[in-house]
Protein backbone atom coordinates (compact mmCIF):
# COMPACT_ATOMS: atom_id res chain seq x y z
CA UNK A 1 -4.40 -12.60 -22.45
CA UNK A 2 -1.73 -14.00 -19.56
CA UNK A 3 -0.77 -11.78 -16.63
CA UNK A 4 2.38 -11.06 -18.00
CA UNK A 5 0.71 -9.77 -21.63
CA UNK A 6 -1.53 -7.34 -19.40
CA UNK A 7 1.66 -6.11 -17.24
CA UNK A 8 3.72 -5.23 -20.55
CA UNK A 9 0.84 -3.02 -21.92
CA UNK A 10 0.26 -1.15 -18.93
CA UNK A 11 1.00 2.28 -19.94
CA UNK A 12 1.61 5.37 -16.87
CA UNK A 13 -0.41 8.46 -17.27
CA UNK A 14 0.74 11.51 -17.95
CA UNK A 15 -1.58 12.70 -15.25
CA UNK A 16 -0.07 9.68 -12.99
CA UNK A 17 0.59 10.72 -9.06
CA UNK A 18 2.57 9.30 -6.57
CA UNK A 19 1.50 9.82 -3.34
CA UNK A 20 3.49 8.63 0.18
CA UNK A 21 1.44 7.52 3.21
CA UNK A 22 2.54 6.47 6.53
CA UNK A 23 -0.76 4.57 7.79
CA UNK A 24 -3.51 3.30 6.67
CA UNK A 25 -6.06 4.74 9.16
CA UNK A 26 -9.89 3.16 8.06
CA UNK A 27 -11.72 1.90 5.59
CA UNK A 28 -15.03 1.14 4.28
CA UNK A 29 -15.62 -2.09 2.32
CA UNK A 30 -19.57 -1.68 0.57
CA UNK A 31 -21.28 -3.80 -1.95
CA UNK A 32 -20.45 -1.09 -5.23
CA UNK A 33 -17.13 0.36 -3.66
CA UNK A 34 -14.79 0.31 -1.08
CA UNK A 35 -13.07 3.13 0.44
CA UNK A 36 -9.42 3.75 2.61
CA UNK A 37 -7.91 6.96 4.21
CA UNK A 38 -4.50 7.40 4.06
CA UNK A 39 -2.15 9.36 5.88
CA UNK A 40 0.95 9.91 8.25
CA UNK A 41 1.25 10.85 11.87
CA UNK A 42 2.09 14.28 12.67
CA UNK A 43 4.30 15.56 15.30
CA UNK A 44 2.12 18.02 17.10
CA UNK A 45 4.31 19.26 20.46
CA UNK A 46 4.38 16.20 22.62
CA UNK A 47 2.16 14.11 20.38
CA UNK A 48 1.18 13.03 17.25
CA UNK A 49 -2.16 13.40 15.46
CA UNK A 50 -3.19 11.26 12.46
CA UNK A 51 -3.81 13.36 9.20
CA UNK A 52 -5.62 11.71 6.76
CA UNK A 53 -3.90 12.69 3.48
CA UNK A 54 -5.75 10.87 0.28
CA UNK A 55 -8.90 8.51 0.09
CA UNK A 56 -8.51 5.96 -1.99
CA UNK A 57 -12.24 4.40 -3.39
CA UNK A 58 -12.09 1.51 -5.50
CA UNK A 59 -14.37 -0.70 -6.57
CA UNK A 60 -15.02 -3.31 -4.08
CA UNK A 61 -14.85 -6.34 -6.91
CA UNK A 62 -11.19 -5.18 -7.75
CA UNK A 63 -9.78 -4.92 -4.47
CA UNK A 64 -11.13 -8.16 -3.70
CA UNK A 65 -9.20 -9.43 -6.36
CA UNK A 66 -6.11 -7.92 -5.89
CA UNK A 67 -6.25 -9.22 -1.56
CA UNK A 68 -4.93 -12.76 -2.61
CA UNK A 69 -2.30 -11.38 -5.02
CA UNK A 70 -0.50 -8.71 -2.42
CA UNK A 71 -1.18 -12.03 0.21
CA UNK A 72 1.19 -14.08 -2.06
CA UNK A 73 3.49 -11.83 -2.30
CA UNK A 74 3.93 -10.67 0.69
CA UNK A 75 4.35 -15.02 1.47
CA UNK A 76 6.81 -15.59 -1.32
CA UNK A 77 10.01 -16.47 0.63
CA UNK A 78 12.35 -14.36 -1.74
CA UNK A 79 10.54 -10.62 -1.00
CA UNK A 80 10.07 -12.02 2.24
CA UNK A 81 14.06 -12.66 2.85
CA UNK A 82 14.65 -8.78 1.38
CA UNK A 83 11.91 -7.26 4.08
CA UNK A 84 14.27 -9.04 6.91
CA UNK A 85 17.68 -8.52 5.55
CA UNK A 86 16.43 -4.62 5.01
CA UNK A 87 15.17 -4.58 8.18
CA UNK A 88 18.10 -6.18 10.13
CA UNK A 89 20.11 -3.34 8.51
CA UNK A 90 17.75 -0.77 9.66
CA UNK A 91 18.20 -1.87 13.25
CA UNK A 92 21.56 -2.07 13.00
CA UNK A 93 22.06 1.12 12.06
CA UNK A 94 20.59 2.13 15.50
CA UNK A 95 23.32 0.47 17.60
């Protein structure tokens, strides 16, 4: 079965979460799986503190897989040329 086959039979759970994150903070690659804290910085007076907000475990064989793929991506020039235009508007909306 291609990539695309797999990627039209994906099917969202009805129990499906999305879940927004500022950082990732640490992780914990292992043999059987890996593990990363998530969470966002938050304003405490002066400061900020990190809050770790979800833990993500995985196992480590499919996040090793999955490295190269978000590394291509992020290298392809097209998503690459939408980070910097998006970007470029960001800061310009700070002048």
């Amino acid at each position: 079965m291609s990539k695309k086959d797999k990627e039209s039979i994906l099917k969202i759970s009805e129990n499906h979460q999305t879940i927004y994150c500022d950082h990732l903070f640490r992780f914990a690659l292992g043999p059987i799986v890996s593990k990363l804290d998530f969470g966002m910085l938050i304003e405490r007076g002066d400061s900020e503190e990190p809050e770790i907000t979800t833990t993500l475990i995985v196992p480590t064989p499919h996040l090793l897989d999955a490295l190269p793929l978000i590394l291509q991506q992020s290298q392809n020039p097209e998503i690459k040329g939408e980070l910097a235009a998006k970007l470029k508007q960001l800061l310009k909306s700070y002048e």
